[in-house]
Protein backbone atom coordinates (compact mmCIF):
# COMPACT_ATOMS: atom_id res chain seq x y z
CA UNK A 1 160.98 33.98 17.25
CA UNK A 2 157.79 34.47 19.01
CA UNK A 3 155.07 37.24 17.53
CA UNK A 4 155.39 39.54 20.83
CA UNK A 5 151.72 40.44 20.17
CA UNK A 6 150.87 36.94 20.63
CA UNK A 7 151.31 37.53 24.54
CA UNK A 8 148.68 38.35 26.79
CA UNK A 9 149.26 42.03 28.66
CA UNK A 10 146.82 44.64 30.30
CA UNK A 11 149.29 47.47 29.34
CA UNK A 12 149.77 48.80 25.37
CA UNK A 13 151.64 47.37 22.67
CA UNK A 14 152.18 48.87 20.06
CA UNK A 15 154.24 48.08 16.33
CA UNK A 16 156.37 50.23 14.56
CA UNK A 17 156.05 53.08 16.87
CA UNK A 18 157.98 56.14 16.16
CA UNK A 19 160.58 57.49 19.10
CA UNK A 20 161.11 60.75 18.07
CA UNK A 21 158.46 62.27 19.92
CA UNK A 22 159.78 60.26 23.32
CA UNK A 23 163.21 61.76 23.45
CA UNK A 24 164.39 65.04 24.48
CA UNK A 25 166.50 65.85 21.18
CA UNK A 26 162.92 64.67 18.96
CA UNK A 27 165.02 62.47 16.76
CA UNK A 28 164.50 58.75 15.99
CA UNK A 29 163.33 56.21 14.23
CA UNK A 30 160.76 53.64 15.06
CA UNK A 31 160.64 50.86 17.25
CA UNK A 32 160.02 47.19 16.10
CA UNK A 33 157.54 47.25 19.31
CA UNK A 34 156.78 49.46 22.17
CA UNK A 35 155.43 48.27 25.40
CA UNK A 36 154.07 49.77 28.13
CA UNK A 37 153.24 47.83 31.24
CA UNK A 38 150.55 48.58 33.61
CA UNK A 39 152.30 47.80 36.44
CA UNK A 40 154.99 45.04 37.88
CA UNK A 41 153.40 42.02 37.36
CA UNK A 42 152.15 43.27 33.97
CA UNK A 43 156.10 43.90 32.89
CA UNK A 44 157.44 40.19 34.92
CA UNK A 45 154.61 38.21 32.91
CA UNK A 46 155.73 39.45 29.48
CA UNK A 47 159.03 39.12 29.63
CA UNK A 48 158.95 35.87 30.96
CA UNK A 49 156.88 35.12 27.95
CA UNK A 50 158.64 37.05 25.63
CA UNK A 51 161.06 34.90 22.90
CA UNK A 52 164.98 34.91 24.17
CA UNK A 53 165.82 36.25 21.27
CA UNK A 54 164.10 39.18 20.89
CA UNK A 55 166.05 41.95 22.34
CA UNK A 56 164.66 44.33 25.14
CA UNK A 57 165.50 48.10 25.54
CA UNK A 58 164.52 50.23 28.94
CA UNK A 59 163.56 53.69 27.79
CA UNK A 60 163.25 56.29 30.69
CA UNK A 61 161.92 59.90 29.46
CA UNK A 62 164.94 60.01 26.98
CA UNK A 63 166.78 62.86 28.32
CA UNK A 64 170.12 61.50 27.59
CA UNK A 65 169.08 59.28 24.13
CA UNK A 66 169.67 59.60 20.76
CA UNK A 67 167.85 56.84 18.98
CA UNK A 68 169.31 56.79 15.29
CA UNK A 69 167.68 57.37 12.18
CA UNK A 70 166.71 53.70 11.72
CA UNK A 71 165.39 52.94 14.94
CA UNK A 72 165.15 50.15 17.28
CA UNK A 73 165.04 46.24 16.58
CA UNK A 74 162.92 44.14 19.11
CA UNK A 75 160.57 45.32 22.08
CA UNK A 76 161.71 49.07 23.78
CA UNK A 77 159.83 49.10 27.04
CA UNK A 78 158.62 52.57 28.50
CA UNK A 79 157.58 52.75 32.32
CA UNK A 80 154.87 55.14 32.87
CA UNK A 81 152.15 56.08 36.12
CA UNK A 82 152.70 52.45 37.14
CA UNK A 83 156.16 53.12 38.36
CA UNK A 84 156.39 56.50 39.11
CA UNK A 85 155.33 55.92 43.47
CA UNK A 86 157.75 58.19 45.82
CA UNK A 87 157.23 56.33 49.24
CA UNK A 88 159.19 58.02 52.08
CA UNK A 89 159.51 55.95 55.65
CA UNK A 90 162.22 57.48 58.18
CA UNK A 91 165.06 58.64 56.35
CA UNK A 92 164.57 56.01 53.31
CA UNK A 93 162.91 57.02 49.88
CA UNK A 94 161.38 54.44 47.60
CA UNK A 95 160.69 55.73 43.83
CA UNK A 96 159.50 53.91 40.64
CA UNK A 97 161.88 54.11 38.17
CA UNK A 98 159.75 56.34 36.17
CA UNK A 99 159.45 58.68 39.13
CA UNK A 100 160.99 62.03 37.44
CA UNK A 101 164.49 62.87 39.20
CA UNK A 102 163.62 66.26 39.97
CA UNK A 103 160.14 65.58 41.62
CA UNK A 104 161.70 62.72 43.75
CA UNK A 105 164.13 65.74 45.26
CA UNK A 106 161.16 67.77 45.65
CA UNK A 107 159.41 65.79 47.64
CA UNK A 108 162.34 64.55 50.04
CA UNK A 109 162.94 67.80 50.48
CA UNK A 110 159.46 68.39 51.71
CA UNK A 111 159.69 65.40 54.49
CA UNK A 112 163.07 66.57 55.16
CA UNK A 113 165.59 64.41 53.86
CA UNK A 114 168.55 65.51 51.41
CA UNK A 115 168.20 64.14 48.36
CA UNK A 116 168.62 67.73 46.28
CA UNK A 117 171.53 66.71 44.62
CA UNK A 118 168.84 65.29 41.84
CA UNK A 119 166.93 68.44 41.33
CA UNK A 120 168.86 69.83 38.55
CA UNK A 121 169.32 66.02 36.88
CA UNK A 122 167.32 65.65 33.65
CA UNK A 123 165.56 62.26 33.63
CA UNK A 124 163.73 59.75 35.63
CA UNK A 125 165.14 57.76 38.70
CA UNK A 126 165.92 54.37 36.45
CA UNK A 127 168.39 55.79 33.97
CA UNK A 128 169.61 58.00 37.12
CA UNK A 129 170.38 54.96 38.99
CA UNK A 130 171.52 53.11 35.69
CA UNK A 131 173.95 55.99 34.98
CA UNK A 132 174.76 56.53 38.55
CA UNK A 133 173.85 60.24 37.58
CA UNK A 134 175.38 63.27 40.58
CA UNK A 135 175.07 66.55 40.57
CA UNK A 136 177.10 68.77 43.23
CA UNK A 137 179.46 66.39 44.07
CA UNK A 138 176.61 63.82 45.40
CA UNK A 139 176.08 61.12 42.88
CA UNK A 140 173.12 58.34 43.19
CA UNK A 141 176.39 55.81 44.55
CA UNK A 142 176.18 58.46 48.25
CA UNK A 143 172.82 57.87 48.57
CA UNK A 144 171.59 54.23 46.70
CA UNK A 145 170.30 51.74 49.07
CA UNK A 146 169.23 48.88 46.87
CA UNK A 147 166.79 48.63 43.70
CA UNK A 148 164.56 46.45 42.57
CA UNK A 149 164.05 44.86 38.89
CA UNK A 150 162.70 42.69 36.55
CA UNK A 151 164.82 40.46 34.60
CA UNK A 152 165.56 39.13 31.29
CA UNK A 153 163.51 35.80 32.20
CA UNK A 154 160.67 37.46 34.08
CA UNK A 155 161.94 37.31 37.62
CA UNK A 156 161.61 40.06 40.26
CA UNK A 157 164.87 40.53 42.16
CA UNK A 158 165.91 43.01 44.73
CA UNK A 159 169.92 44.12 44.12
CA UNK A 160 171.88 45.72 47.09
CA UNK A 161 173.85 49.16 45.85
CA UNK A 162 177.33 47.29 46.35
CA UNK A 163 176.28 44.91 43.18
CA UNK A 164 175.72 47.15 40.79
CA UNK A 165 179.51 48.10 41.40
CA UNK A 166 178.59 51.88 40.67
CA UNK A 167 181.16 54.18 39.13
CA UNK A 168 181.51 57.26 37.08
CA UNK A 169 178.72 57.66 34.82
CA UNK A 170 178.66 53.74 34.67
CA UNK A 171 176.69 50.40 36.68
CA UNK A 172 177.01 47.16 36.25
CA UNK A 173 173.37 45.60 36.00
CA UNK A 174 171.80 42.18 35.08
CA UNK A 175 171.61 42.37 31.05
CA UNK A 176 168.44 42.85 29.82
CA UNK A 177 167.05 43.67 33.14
CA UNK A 178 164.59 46.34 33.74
CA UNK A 179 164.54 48.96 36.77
CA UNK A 180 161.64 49.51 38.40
CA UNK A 181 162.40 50.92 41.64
CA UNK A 182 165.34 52.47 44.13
CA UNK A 183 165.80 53.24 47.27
CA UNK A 184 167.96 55.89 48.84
CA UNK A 185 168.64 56.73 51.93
CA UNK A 186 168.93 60.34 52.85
CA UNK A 187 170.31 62.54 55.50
CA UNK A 188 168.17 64.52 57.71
CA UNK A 189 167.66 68.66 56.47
CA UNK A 190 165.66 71.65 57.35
CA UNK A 191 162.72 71.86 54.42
CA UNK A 192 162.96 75.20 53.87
CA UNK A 193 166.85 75.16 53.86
CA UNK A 194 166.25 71.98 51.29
CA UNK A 195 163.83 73.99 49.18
CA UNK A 196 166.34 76.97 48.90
CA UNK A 197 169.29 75.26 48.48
CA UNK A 198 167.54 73.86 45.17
CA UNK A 199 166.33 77.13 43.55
CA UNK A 200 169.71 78.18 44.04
CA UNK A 201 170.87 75.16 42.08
CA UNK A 202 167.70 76.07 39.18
CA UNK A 203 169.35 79.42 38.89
CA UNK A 204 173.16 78.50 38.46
CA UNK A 205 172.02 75.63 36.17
CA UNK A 206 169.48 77.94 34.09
CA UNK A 207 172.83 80.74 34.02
CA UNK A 208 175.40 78.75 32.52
CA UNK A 209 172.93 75.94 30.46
CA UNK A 210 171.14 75.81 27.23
CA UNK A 211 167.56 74.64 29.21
CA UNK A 212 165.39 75.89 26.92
CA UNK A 213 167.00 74.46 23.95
CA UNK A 214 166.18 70.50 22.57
CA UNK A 215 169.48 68.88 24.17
CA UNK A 216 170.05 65.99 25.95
CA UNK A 217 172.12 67.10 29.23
CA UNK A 218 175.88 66.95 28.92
CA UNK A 219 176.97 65.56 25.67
CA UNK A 220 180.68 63.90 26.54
CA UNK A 221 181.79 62.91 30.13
CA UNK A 222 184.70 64.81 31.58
CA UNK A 223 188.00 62.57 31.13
CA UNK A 224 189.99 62.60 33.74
CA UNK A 225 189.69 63.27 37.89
CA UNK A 226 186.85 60.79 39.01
CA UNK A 227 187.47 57.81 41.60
CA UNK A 228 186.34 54.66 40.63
CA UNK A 229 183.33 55.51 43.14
CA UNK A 230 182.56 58.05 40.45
CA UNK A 231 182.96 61.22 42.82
CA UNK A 232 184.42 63.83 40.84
CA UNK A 233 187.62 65.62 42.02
CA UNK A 234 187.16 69.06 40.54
CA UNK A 235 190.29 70.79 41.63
CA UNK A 236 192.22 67.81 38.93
CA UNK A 237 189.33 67.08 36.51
CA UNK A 238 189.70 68.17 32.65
CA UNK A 239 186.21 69.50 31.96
CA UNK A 240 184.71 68.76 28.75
CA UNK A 241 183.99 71.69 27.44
CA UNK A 242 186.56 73.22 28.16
CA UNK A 243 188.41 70.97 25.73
CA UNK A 244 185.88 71.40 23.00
CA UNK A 245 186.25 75.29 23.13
CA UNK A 246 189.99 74.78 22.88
CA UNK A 247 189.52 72.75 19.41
CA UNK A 248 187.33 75.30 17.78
CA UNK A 249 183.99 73.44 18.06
CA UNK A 250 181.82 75.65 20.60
CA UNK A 251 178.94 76.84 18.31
CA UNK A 252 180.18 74.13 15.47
CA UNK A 253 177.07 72.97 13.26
CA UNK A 254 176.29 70.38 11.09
CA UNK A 255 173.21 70.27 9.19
CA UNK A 256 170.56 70.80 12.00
CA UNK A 257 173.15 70.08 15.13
CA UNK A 258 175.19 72.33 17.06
CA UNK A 259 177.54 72.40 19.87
CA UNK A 260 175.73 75.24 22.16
CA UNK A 261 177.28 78.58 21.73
CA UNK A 262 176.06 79.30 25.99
CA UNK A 263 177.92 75.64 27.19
CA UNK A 264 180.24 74.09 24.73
CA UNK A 265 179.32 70.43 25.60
CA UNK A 266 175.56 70.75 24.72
CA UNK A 267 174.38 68.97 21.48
CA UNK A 268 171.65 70.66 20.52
CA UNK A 269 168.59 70.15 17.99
CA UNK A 270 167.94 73.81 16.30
CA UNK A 271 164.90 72.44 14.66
CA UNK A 272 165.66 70.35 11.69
CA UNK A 273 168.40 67.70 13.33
CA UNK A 274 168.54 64.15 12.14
CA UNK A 275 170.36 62.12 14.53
CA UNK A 276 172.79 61.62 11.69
CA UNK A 277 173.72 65.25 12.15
CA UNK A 278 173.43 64.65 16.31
CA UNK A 279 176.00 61.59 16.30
CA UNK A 280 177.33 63.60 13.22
CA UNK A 281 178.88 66.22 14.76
CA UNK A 282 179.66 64.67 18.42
CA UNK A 283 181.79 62.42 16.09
CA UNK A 284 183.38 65.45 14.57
CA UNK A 285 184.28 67.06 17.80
CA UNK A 286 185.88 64.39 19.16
CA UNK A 287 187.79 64.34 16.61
CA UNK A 288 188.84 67.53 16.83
CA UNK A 289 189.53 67.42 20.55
CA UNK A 290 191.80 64.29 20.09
CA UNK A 291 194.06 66.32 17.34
CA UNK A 292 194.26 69.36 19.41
CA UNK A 293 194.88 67.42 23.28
CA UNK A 294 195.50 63.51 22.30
CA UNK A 295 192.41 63.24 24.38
CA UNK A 296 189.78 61.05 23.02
CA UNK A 297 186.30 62.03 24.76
CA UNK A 298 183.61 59.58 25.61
CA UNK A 299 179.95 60.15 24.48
CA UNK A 300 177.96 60.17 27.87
CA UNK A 301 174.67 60.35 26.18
CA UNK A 302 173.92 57.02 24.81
CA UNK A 303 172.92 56.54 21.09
CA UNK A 304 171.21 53.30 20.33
CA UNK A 305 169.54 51.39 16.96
CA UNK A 306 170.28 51.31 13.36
CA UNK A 307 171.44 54.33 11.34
CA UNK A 308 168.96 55.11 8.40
CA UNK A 309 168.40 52.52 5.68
CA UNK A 310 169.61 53.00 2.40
CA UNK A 311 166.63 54.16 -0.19
């Protein structure tokens, strides 16, 4: 296996760099490497040059992460002001992956196109697109064009919407592959109808949400009610908290993790979290829910790298 430093970049490499600090809950250990590219060709040369075997992990903003006590084996790539372009031509919109989700709504809504379902989603447009994230009944499936990435083996490829067979909180991508860009076509709207349609979504979200509290979004997906399209049906759908207040668990804590007292499928970090206690406790509520319904709940943020060694 290739030294990764060995490769020639014009972006930042670093070792053994700590993630805590680059995810919304501020748990994690470190990284074996972190790279950040300085722009497309930067990212195609090193992974084309980068050893098979080392494996590659695409980290957005990390609003929907934990990254485990022991961190992260092989390279975790981070996009930043490289791939964060919103380019709007007729009713298409073009936005680096790193583009945040909200600021790409923002500024549809100021050209007049309809993309305000992703104001209120946490995160950047790659992991939106990854977790074909929706908000309002519109999910990124409505609206997703094509995207553009960067392969395992270096190459550059442009994927149609219809291959990354896009369902509920779920895609189907090339492994290994990075996202760089998307494109999403939008239906026409009035700006100022646009722009108030979204505060009004800020307010309801800021009413019923912890948003000033370290979480990462919505903890487990709802179980039942969605279309393989991944458009919810929420006349049938079991919500998910809903079945964690029945078990007990709203306001449950363990160590520095709780279930939110204000939305009972927020995992929060009250200050002093590991993400032993994080995974922890989302392990001891489904638990919980699955003796008091049968129903076993599914973690929708991800959790990723090695739990803590042993001292």
């Amino acid at each position: 296996m290739n030294d990764p430093s060995s490769i020639h970049i014009r972006g930042t490499l670093t070792p053994d760099r700590p993630l805590d600090g680059l995810t919304w809950l501020r748990v994690g250990g470190p990284a074996d490497w972190l790279f950040q590219p300085a722009d497309l060709d930067d990212l195609a040369a090193f992974l084309a040059a980068l050893d098979p075997g080392v494996a590659v992990f695409p980290m957005g903003v990390g609003s929907n992460l934990i990254v485990r006590d022991g961190g992260i084996r092989g390279v975790v790539i981070r996009l930043g002001r490289g791939f964060n372009a919103i380019e709007i031509a007729g009713d298409t919109v073009t936005a680096g992956a790193a583009a945040l989700d909200a600021h790409v709504a923002r500024k549809a809504a100021e050209a007049g196109l309809d993309l305000t379902f992703l104001r209120t989603i946490p995160g950047a447009i790659g992991g939106a697109v990854r977790m074909n994230a929706g908000c309002y009944g519109v999910y990124v499936a409505d609206r997703l064009k094509s995207v553009r990435v960067v392969t395992r083996d270096g190459a550059i490829r442009d994927l149609d919407a219809a291959s990354l067979k896009l369902a509920y909180r779920q895609s189907q991508l090339p492994k290994g592959c990075v996202i760089v860009s998307a494109t999403f076509v939008a239906p026409p709207g009035d700006p100022d109808e646009l722009a108030a349609r979204m505060q009004e979504q800020l307010e309801r979200r800021d009413a019923s949400q912890p948003t000033r509290e370290r979480t990462a979004g919505s903890t487990f997906r709802n179980p039942a009610g969605y279309s393989s399209t991944g458009r919810a049906d929420d006349d049938h759908s079991l919500k998910a908290w809903r079945l964690i207040d029945e078990a007990g668990m709203r306001g449950a804590r363990l160590g520095g993790a709780q279930m939110s007292e204000m939305h009972a499928n927020f995992l929060i970090n009250t200050g002093s979290a590991t993400a032993a206690d994080l995974e922890g406790l989302g392990e001891e509520v489904r638990k919980r829910v699955l003796e008091k319904t049968g129903i076993s709940l599914e973690w929708e943020v991800a959790r990723v790298g090695d739990p803590a060694r042993a001292d």
